[in-house]
C-alpha atoms as a PDB file:
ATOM      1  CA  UNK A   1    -165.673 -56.026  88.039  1.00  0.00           C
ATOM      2  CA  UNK A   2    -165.291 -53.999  91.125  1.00  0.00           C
ATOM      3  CA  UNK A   3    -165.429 -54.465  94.730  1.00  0.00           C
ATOM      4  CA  UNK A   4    -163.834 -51.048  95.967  1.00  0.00           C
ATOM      5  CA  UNK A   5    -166.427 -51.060  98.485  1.00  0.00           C
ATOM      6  CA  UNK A   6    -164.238 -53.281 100.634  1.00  0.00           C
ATOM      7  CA  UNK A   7    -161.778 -51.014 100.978  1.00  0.00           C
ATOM      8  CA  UNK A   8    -163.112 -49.417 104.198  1.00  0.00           C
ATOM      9  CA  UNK A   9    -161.145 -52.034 106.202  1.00  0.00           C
ATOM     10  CA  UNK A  10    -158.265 -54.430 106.413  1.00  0.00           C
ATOM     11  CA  UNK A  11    -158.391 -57.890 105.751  1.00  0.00           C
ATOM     12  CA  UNK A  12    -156.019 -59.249 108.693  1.00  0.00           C
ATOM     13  CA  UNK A  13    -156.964 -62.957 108.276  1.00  0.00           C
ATOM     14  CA  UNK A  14    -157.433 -64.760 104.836  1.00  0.00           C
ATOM     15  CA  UNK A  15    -160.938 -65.686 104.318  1.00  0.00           C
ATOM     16  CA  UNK A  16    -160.767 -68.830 104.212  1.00  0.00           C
ATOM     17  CA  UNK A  17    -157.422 -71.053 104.872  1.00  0.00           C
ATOM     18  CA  UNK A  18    -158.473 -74.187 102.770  1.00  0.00           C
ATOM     19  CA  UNK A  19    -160.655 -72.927 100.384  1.00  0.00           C
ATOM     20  CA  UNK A  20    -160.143 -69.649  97.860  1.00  0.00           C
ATOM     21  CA  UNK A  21    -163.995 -68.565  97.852  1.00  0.00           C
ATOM     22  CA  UNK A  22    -164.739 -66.305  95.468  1.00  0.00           C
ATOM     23  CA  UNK A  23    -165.450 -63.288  97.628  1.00  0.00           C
ATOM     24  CA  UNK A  24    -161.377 -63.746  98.698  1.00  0.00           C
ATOM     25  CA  UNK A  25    -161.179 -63.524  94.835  1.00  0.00           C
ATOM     26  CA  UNK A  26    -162.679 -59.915  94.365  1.00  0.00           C
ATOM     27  CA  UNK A  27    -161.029 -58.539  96.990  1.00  0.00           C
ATOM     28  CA  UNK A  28    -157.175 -59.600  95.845  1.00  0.00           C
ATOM     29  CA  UNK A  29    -158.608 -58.522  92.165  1.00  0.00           C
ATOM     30  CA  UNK A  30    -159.191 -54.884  93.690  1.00  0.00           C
ATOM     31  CA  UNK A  31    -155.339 -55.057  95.328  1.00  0.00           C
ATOM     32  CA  UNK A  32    -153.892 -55.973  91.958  1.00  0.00           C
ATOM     33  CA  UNK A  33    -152.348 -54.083  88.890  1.00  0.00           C
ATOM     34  CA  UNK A  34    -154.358 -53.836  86.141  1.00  0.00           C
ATOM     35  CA  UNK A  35    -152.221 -56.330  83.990  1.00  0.00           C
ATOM     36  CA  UNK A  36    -154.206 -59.094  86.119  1.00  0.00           C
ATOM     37  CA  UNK A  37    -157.719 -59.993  84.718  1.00  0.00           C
ATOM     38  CA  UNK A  38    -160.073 -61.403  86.387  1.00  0.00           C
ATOM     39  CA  UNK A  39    -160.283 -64.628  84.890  1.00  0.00           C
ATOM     40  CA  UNK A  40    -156.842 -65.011  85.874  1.00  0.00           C
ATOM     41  CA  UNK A  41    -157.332 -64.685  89.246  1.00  0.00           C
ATOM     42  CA  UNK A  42    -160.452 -67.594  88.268  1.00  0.00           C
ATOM     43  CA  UNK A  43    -158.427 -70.510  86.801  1.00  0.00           C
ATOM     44  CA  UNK A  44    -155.852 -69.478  89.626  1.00  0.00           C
ATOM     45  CA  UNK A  45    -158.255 -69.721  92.159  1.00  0.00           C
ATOM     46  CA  UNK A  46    -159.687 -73.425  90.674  1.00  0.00           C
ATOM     47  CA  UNK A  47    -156.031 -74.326  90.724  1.00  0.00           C
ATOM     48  CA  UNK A  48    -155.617 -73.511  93.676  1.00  0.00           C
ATOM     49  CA  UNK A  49    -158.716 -75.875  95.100  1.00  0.00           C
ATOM     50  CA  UNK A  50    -157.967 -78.565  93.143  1.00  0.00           C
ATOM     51  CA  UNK A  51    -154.431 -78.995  94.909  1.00  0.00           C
ATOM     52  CA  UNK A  52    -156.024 -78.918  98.033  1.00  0.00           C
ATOM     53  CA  UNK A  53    -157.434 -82.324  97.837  1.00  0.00           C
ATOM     54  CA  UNK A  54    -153.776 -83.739  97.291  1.00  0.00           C
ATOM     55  CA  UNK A  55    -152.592 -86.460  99.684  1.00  0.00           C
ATOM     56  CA  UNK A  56    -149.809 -84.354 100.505  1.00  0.00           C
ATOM     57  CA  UNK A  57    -150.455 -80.421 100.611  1.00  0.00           C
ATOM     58  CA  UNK A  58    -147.900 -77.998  99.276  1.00  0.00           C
ATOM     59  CA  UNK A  59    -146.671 -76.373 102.218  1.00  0.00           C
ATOM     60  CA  UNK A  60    -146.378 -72.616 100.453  1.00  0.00           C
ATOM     61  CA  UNK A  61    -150.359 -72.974 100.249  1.00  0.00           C
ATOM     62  CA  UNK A  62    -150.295 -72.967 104.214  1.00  0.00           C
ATOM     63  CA  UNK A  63    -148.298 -69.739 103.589  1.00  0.00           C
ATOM     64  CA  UNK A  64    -150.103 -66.707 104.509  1.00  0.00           C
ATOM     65  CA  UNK A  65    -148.897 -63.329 102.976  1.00  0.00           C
ATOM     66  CA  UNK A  66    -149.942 -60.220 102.599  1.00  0.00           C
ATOM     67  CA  UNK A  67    -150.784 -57.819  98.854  1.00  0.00           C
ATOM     68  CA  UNK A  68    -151.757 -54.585  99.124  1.00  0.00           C
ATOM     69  CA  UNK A  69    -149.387 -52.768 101.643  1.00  0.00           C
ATOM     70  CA  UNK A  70    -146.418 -50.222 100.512  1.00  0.00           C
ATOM     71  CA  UNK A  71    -143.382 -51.043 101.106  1.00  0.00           C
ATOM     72  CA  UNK A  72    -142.335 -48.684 104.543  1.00  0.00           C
ATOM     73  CA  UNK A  73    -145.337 -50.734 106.244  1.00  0.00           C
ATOM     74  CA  UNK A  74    -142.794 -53.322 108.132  1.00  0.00           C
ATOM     75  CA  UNK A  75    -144.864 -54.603 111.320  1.00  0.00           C
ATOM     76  CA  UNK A  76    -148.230 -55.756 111.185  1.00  0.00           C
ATOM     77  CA  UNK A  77    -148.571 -53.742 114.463  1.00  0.00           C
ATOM     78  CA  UNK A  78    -147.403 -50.506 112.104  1.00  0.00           C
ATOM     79  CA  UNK A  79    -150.241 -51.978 109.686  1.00  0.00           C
ATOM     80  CA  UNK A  80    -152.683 -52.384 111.895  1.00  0.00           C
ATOM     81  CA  UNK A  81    -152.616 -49.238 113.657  1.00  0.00           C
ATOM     82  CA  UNK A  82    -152.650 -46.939 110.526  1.00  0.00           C
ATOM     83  CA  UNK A  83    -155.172 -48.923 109.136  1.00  0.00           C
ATOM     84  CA  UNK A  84    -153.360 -49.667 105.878  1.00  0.00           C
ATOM     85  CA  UNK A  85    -156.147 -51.487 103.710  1.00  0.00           C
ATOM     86  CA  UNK A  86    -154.332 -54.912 102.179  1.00  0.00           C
ATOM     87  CA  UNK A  87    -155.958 -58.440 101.984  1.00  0.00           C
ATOM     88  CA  UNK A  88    -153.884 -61.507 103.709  1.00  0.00           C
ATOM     89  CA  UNK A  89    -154.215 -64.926 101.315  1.00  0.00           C
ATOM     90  CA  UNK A  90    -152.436 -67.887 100.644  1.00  0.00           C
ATOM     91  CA  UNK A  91    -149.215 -67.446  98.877  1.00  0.00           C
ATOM     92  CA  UNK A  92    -149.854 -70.486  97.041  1.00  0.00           C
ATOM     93  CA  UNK A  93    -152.587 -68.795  95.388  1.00  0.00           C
ATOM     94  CA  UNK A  94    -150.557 -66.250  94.418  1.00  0.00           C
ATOM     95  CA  UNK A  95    -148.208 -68.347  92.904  1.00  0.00           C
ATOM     96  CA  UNK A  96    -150.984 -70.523  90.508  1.00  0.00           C
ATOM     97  CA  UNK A  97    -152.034 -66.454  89.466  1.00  0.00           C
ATOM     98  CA  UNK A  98    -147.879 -65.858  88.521  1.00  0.00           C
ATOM     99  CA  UNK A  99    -147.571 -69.501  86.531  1.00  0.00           C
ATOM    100  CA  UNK A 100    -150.409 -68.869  84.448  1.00  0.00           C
ATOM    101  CA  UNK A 101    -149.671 -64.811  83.506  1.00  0.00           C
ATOM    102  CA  UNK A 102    -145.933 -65.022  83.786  1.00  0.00           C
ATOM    103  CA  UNK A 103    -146.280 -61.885  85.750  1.00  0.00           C
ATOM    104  CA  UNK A 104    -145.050 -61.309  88.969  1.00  0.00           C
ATOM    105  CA  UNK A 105    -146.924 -60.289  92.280  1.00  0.00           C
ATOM    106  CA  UNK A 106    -145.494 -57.892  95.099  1.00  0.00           C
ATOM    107  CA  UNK A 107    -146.461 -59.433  98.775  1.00  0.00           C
ATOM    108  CA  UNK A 108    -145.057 -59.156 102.217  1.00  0.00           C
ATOM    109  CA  UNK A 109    -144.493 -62.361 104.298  1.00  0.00           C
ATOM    110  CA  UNK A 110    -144.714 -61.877 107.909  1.00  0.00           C
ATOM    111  CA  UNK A 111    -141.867 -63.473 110.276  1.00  0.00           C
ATOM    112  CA  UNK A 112    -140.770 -63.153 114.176  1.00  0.00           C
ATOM    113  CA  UNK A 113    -138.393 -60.939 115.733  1.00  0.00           C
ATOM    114  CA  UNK A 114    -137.352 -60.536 119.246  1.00  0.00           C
ATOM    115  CA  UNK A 115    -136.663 -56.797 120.768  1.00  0.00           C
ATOM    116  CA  UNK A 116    -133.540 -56.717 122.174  1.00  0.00           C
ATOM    117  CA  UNK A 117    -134.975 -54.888 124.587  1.00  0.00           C
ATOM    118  CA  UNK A 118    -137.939 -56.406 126.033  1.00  0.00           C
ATOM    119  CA  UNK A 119    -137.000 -60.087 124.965  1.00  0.00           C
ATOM    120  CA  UNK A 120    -140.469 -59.416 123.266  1.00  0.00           C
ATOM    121  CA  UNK A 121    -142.000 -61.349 120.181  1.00  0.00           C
ATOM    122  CA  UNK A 122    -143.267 -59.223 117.226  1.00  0.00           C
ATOM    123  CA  UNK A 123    -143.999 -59.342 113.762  1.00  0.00           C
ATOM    124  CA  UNK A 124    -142.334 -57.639 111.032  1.00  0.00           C
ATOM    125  CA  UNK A 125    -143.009 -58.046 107.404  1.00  0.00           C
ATOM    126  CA  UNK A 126    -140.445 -58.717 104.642  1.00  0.00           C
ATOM    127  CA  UNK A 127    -141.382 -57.374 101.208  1.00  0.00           C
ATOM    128  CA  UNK A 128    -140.506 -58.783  97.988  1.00  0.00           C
ATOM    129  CA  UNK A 129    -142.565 -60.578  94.846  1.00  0.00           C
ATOM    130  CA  UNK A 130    -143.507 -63.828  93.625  1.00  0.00           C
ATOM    131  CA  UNK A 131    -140.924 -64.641  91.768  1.00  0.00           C
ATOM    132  CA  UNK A 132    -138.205 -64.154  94.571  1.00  0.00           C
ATOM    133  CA  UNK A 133    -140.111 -65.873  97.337  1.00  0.00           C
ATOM    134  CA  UNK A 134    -140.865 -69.051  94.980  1.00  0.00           C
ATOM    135  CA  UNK A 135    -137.290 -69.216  93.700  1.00  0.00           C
ATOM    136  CA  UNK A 136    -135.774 -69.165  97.156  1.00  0.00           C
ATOM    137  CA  UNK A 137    -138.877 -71.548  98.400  1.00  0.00           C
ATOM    138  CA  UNK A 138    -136.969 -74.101  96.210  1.00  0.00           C
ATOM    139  CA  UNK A 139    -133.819 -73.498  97.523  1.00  0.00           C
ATOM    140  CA  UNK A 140    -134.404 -74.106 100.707  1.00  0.00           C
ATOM    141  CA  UNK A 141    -136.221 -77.209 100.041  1.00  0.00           C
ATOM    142  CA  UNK A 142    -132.926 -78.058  98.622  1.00  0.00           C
ATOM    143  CA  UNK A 143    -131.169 -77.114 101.266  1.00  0.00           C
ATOM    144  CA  UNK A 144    -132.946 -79.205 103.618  1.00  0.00           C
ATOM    145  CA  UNK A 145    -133.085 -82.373 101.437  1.00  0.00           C
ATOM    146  CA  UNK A 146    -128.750 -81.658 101.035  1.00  0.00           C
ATOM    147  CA  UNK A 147    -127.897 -80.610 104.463  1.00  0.00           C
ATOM    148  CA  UNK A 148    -126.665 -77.338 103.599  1.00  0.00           C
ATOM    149  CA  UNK A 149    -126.287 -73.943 104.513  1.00  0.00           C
ATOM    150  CA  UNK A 150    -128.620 -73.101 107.766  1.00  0.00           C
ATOM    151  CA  UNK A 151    -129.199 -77.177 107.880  1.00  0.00           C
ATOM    152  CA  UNK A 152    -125.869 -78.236 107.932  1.00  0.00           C
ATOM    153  CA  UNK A 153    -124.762 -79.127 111.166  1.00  0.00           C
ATOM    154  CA  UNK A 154    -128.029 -80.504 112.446  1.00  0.00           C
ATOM    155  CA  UNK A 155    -129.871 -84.157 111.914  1.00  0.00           C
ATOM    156  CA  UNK A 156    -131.761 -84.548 108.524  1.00  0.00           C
ATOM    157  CA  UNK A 157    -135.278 -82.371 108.765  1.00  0.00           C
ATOM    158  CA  UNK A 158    -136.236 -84.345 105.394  1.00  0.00           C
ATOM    159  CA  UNK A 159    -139.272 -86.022 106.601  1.00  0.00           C
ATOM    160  CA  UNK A 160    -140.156 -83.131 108.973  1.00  0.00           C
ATOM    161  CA  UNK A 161    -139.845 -80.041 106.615  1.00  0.00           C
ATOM    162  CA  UNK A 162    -140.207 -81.698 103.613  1.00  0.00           C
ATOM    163  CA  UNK A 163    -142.410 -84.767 104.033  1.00  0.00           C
ATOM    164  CA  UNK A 164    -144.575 -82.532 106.149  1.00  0.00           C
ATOM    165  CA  UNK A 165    -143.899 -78.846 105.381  1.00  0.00           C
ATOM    166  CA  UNK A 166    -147.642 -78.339 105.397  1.00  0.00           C
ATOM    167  CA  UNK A 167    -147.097 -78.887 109.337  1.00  0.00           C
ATOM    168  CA  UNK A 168    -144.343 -76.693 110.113  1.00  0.00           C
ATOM    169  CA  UNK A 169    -145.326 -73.719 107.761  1.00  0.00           C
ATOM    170  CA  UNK A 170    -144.298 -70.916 110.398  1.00  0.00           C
ATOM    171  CA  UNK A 171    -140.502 -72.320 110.680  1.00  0.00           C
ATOM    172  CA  UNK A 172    -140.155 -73.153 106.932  1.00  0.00           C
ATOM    173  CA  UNK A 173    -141.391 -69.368 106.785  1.00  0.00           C
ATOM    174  CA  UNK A 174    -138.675 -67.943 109.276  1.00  0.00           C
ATOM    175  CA  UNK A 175    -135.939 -70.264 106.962  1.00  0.00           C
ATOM    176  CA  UNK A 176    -137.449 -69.017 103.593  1.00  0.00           C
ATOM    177  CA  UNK A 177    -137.229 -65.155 104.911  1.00  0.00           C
ATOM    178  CA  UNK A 178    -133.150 -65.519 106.605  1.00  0.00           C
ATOM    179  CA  UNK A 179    -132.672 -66.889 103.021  1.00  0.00           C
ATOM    180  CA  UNK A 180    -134.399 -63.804 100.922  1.00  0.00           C
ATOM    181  CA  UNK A 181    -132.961 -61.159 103.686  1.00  0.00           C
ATOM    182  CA  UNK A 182    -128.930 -62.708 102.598  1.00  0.00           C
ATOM    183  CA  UNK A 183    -130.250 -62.573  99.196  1.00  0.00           C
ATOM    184  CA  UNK A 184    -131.729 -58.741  99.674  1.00  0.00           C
ATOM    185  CA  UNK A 185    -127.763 -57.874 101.319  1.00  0.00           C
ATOM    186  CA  UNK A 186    -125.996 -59.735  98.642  1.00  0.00           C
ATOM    187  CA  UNK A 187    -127.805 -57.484  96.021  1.00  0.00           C
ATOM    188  CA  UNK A 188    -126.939 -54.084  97.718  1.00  0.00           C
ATOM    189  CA  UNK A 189    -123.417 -55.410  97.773  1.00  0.00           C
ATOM    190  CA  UNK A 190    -123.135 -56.135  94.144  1.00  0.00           C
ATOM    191  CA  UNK A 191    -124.822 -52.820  93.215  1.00  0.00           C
ATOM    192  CA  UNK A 192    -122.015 -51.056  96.068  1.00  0.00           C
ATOM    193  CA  UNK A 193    -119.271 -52.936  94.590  1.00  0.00           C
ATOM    194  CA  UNK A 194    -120.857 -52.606  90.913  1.00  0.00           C
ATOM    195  CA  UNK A 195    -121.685 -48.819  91.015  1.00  0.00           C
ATOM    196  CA  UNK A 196    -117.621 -48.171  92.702  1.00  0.00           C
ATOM    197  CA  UNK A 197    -115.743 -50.675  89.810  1.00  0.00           C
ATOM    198  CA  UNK A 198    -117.674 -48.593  87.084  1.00  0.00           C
ATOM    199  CA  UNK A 199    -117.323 -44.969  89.040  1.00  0.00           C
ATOM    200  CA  UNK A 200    -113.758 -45.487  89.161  1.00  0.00           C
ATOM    201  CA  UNK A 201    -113.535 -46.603  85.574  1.00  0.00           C
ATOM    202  CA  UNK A 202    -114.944 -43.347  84.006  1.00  0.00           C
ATOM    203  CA  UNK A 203    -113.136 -41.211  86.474  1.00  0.00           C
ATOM    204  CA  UNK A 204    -109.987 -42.703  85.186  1.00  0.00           C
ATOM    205  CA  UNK A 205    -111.220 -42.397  81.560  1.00  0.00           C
ATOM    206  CA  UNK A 206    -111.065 -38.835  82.493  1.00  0.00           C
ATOM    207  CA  UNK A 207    -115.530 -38.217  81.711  1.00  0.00           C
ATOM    208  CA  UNK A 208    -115.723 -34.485  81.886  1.00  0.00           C
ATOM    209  CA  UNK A 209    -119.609 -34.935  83.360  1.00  0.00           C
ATOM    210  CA  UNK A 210    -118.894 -37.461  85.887  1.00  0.00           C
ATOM    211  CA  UNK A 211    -116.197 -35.621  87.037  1.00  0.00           C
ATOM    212  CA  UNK A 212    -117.536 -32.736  87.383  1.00  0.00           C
ATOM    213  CA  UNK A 213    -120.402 -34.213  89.394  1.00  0.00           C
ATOM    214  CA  UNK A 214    -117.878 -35.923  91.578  1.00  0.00           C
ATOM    215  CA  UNK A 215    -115.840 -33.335  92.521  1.00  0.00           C
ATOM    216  CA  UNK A 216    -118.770 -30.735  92.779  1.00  0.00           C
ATOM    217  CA  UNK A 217    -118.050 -28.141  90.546  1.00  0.00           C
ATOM    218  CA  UNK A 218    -119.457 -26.462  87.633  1.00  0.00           C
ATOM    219  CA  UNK A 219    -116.213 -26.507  85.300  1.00  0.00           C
ATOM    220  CA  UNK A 220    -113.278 -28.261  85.307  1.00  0.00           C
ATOM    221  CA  UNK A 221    -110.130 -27.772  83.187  1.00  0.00           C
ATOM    222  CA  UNK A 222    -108.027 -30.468  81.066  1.00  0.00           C
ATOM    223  CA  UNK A 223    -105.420 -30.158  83.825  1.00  0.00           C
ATOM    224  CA  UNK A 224    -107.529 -31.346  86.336  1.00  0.00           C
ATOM    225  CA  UNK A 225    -109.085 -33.784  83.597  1.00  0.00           C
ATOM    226  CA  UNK A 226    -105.526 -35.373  83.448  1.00  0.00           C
ATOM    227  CA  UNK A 227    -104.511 -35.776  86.751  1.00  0.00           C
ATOM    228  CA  UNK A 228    -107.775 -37.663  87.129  1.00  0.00           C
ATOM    229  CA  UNK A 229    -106.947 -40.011  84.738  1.00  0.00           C
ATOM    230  CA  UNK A 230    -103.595 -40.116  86.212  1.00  0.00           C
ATOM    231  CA  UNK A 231    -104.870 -41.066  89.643  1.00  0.00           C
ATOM    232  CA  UNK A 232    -107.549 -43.263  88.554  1.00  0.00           C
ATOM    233  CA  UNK A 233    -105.793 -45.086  86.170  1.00  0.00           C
ATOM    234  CA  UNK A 234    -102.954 -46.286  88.551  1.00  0.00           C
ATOM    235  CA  UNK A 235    -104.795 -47.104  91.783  1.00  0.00           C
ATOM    236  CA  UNK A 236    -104.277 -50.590  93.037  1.00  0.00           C
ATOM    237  CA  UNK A 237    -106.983 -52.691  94.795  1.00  0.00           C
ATOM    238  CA  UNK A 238    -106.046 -51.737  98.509  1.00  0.00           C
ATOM    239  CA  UNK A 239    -106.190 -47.818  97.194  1.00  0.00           C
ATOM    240  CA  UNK A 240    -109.190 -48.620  95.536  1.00  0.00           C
ATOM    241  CA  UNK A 241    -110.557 -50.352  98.471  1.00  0.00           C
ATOM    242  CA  UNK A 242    -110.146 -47.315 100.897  1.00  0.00           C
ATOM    243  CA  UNK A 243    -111.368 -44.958  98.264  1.00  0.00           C
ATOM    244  CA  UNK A 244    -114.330 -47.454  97.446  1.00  0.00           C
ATOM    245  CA  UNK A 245    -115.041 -47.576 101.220  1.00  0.00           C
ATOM    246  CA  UNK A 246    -114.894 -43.662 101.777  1.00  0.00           C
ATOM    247  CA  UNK A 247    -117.214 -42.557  98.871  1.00  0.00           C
ATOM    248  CA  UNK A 248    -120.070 -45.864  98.646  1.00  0.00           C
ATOM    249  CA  UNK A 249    -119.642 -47.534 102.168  1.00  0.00           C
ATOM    250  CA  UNK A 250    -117.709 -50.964 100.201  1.00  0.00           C
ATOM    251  CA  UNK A 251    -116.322 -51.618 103.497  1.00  0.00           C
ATOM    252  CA  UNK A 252    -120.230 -52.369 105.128  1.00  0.00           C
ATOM    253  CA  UNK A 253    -119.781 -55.698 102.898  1.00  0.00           C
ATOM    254  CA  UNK A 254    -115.884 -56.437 102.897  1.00  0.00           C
ATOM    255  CA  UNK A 255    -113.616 -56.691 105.866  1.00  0.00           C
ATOM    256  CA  UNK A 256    -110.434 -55.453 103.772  1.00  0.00           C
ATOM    257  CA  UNK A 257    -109.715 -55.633 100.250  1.00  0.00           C
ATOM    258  CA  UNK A 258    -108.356 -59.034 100.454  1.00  0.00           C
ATOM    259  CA  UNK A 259    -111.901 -60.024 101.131  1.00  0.00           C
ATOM    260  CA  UNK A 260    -112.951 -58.119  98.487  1.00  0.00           C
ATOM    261  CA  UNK A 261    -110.390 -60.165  95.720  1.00  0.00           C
ATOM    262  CA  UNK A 262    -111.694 -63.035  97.064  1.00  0.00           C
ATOM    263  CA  UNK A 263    -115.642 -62.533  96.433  1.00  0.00           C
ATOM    264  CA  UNK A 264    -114.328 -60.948  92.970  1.00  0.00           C
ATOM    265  CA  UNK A 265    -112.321 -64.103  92.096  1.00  0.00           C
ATOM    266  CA  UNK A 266    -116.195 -66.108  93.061  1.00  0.00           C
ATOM    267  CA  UNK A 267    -117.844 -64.105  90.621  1.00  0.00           C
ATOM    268  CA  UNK A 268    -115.000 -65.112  87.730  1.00  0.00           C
ATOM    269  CA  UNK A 269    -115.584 -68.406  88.633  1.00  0.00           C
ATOM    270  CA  UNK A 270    -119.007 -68.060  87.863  1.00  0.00           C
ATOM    271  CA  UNK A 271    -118.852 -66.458  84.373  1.00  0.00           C
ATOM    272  CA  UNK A 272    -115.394 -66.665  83.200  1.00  0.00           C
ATOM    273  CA  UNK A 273    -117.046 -64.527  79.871  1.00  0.00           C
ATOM    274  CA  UNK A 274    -116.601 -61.155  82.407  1.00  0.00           C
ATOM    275  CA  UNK A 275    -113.044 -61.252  82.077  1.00  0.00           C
ATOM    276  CA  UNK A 276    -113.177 -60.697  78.180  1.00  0.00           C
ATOM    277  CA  UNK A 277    -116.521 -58.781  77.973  1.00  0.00           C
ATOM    278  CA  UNK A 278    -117.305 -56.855  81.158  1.00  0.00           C
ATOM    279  CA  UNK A 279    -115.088 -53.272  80.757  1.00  0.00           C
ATOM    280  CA  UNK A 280    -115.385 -53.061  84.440  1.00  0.00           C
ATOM    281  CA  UNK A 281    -114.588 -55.808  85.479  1.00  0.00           C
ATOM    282  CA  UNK A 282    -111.887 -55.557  83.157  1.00  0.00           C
ATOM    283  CA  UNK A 283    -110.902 -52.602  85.096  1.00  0.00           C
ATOM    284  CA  UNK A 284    -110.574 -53.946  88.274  1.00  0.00           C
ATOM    285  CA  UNK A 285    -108.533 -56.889  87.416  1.00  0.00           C
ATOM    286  CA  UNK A 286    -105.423 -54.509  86.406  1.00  0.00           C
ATOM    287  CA  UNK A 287    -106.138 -53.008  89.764  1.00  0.00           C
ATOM    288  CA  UNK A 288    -105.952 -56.296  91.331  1.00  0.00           C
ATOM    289  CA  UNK A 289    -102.754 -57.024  89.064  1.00  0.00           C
ATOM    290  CA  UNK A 290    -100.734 -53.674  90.456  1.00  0.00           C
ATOM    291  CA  UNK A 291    -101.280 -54.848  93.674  1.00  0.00           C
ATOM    292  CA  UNK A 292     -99.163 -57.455  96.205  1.00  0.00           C
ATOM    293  CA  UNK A 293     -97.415 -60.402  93.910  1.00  0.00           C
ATOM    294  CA  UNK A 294    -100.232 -63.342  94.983  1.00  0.00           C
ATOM    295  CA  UNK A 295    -103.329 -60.859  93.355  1.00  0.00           C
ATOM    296  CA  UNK A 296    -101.083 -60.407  89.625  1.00  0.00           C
ATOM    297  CA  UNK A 297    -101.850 -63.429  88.104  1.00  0.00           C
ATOM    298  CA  UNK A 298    -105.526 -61.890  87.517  1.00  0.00           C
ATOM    299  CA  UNK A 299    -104.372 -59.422  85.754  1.00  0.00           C
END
């Protein structure tokens, strides 16, 4: 099946808000990779409807996102004007299509920003997949039923957020996309801090390639080979901090490289098997263990 033909415009709005007809269908068929079938997007689509007769609604049906627009689309004003074809539906929808394939969808959820300037409401988009936005959906229902995090020093938003979600979809939205944006930074941190430990590691190993690549040069000698490993090999995790800082930006996610022990010491404590199996991380803690008296016990 094909409906290419409505390709010759945008689909700002979703068809229909309570009801997935099946011309909403073929168009979000056209927008999707060719691992979906059709009949997925059918039993998704009854699923969809039948929930929609609940006594309670789920509140990420109310959710309206967008499929079909690249990633450097980030306003809708930027989509609008450049006439970027996409189709806006429920993310619920969405969701029913993901449970029943196992396959993931990409989609961009709009939310509100102010410009600094103007004091001026707009709407930018956040892109990420179904997977993400449902896993972090659940979190911050937890969040809110626990008190925690963004909801912890205000009264109880149980019966407001959660008892009636359906109601407040556009602030659940703005709470759901704070959460997947300090998800988004927490994930370039771990590949900045990753991508350093490891860089560091095979310079001090003394890799011929890596160090060539590093210092820029075509050839390098065993001489020079050895006094990387010398260097490498012996920094401790204040040297390694400045070094991490001035080559891969480390210092955009830690104040100093006491911060830095700290958020390493967070991820022992969540798998205590790194400290045996991870070379790396391995690595880092005799860094940590040259260092000042109170960081050796890691070592």
């Amino acid at each position: 099946m094909s409906t290419i033909h409505y390709f010759d415009k945008p689909f700002k709005k979703a068809l229909n808000l309570d009801k997935v007809t099946d011309q909403l269908i073929e168009i979000l068929y056209d927008f999707l990779p060719a691992i979906f079938s059709f009949w997925s997007l059918k039993v998704a689509q009854s699923r969809f409807n039948e929930r929609q007769s609940e006594t309670h609604p789920n509140w990420l049906d109310k959710l309206q996102v967008y499929v079909g627009l690249p990633d450097w689309v980030i306003t809708e004003e930027q989509m609008l004007s450049e006439e970027v074809n996409h189709i806006k539906c429920p993310f619920g929808l969405l969701q029913s299509i993901t449970e029943s394939t196992e396959s993931g969808i990409n989609c961009a959820i709009p939310f509100s920003k102010t410009d600094s300037l103007t004091g001026e409401k707009y709407t930018v988009l956040f892109h990420t997949n179904t997977f993400d936005l449902e896993y972090h959906a659940q979190c911050l229902d937890t969040d809110i039923e626990d008190c925690t995090y963004d909801f912890e020093n205000m009264p109880s938003q149980y019966e407001r957020l959660i008892l009636s979600g359906h109601k407040h979809v556009r602030e659940k939205a703005d709470y759901l996309v704070q959460r997947l944006i300090r998800s988004k930074i927490y994930r370039e941190n771990m590949n900045v801090l990753k991508t350093s430990i490891a860089s560091c590691r095979q310079l001090a190993n003394g890799e011929r390639e890596l160090l060539q690549a590093f210092l820029d040069v075509k050839n390098i000698d065993e001489k020079s080979i050895h006094e990387a490993r010398r260097i490498y090999s012996n920094l401790d995790i204040d040297e390694f901090y400045e070094w991490a800082s001035d080559h891969f930006g480390l210092d955009t996610y830690y104040e100093d490289s006491e911060d830095l022990v700290d958020h390493i010491k967070i991820i022992f404590r969540i798998d205590d098997d790194l400290l045996d199996n991870n070379e790396d991380y391995k690595f880092v803690t005799k860094m940590i263990g040259r260092s000042e008296p109170c960081f050796q016990y890691m070592a």
